[in-house]
C-alpha atoms as a PDB file:
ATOM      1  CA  UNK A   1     169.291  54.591 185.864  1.00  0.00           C
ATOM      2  CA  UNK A   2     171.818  54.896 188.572  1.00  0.00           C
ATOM      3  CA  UNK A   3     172.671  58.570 190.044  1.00  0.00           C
ATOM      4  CA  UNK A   4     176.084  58.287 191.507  1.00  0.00           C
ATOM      5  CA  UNK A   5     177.656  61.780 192.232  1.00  0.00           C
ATOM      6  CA  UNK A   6     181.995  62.062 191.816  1.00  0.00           C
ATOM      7  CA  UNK A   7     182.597  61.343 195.866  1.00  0.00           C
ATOM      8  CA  UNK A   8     180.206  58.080 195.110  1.00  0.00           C
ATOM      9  CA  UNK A   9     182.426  56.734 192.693  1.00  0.00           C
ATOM     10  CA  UNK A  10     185.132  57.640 194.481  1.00  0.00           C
ATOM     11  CA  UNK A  11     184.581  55.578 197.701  1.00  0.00           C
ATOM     12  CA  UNK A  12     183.947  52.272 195.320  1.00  0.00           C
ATOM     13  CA  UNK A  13     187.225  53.181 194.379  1.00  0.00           C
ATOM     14  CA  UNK A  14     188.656  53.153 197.462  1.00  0.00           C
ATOM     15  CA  UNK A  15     186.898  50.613 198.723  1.00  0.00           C
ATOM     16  CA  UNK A  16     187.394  48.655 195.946  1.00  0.00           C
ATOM     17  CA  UNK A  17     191.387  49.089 195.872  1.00  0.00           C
ATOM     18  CA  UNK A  18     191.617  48.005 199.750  1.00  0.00           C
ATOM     19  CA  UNK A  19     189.497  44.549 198.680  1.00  0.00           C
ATOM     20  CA  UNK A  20     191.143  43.195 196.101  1.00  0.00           C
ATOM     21  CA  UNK A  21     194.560  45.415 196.161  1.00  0.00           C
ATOM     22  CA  UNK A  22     196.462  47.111 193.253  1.00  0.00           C
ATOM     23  CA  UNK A  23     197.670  43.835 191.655  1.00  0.00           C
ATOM     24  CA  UNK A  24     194.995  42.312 191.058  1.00  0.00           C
ATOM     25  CA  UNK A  25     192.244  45.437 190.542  1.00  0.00           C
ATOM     26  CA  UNK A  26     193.355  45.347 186.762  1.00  0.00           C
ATOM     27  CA  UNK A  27     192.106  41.737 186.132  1.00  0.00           C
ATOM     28  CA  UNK A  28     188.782  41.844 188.200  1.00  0.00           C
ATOM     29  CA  UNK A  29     187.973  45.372 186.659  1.00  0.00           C
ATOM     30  CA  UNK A  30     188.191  43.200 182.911  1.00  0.00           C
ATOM     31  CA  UNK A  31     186.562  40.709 183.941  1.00  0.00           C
ATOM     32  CA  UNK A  32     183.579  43.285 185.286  1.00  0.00           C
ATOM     33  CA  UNK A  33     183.945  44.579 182.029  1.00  0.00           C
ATOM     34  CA  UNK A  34     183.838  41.452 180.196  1.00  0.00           C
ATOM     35  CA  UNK A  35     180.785  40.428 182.278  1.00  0.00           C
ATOM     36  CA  UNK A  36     179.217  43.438 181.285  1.00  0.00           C
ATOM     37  CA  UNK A  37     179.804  43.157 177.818  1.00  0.00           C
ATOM     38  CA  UNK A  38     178.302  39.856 177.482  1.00  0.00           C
ATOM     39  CA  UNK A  39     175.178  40.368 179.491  1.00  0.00           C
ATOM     40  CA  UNK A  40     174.433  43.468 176.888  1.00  0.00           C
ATOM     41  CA  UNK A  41     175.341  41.089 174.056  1.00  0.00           C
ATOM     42  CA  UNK A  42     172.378  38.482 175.248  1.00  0.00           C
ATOM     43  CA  UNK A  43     169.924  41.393 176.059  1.00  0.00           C
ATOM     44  CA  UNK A  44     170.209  42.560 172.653  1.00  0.00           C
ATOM     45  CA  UNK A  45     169.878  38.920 171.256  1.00  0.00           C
ATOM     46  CA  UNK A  46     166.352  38.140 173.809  1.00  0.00           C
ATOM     47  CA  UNK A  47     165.332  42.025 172.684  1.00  0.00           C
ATOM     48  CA  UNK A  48     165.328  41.309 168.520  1.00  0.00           C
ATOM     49  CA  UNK A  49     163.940  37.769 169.217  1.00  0.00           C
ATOM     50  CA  UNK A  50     161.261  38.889 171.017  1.00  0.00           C
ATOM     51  CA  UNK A  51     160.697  41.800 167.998  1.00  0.00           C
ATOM     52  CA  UNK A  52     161.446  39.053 165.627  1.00  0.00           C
ATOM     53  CA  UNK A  53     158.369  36.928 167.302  1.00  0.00           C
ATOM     54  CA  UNK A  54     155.985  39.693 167.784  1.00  0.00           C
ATOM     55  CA  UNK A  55     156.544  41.071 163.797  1.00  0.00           C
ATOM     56  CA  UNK A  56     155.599  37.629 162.747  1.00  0.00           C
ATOM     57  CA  UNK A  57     152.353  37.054 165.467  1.00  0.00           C
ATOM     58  CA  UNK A  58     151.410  40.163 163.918  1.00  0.00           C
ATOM     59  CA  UNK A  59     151.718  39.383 160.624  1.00  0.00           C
ATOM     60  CA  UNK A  60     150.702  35.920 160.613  1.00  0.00           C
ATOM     61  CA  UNK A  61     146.861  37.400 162.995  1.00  0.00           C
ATOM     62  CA  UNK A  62     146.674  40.214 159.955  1.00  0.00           C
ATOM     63  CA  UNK A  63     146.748  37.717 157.228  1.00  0.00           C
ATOM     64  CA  UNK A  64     144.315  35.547 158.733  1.00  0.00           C
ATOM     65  CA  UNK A  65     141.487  37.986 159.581  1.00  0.00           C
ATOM     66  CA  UNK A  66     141.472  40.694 156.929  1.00  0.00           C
ATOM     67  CA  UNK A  67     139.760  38.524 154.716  1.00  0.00           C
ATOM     68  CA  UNK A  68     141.987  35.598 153.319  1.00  0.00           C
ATOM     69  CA  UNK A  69     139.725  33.199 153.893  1.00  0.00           C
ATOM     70  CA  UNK A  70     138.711  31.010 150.980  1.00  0.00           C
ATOM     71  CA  UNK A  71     134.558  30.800 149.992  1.00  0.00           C
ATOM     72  CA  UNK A  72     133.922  27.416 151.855  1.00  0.00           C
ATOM     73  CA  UNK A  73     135.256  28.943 154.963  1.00  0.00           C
ATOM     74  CA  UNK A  74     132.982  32.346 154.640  1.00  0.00           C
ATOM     75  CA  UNK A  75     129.911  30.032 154.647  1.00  0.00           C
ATOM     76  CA  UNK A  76     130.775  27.949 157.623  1.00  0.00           C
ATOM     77  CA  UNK A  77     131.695  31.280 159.624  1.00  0.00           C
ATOM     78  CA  UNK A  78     128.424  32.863 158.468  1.00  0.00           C
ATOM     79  CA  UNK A  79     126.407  29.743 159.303  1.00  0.00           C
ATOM     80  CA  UNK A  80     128.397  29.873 162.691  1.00  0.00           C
ATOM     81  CA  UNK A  81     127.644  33.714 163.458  1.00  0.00           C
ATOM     82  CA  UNK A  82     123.772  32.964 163.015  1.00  0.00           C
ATOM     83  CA  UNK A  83     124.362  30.152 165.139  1.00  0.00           C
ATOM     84  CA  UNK A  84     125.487  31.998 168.405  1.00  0.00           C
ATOM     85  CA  UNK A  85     123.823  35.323 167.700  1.00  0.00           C
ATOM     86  CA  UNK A  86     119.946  33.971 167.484  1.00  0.00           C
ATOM     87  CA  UNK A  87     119.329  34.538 164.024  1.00  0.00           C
ATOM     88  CA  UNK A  88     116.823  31.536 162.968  1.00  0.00           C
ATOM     89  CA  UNK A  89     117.090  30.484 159.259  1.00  0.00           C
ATOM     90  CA  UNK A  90     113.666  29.964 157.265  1.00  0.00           C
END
């Protein structure tokens, strides 16, 4: 992710410190920390919906093409492959 070495952190210290002084450093580092907290909270939430969506596409494709379909449906999709593949029908 992000390589900062010690003298890196050091000058966003620093830096930091001189913008928003020693008063007031406490409350903006919590509410970083806050901030970051929350966006990790929602990441996780999009991360298992999105697994939670997938699982079920997957399941729900499986189910209907490994052979669930019912007699009346077999015949159409036969009649339908010798349809589009050329096969004539005496």
């Amino acid at each position: 992710m992000l390589n900062f070495s010690f003298w890196d952190i050091v000058l966003i210290m620093i830096i930091s410190l001189i913008v928003f002084g020693p008063n007031k450093l406490p409350d903006v580092a919590k509410s970083m920390g806050k901030g970051v907290a929350e966006f990790r909270r929602m990441a996780n939430q999009a991360t298992e919906a999105y697994k939670n969506e997938t699982r079920q596409l997957k399941e729900d494709l499986t189910e209907e093409f490994t052979g669930n379909l019912t007699g009346s449906d077999q015949k159409t999709e036969k009649k339908e492959t010798a349809k589009y593949s050329g096969d004539k029908k005496i």
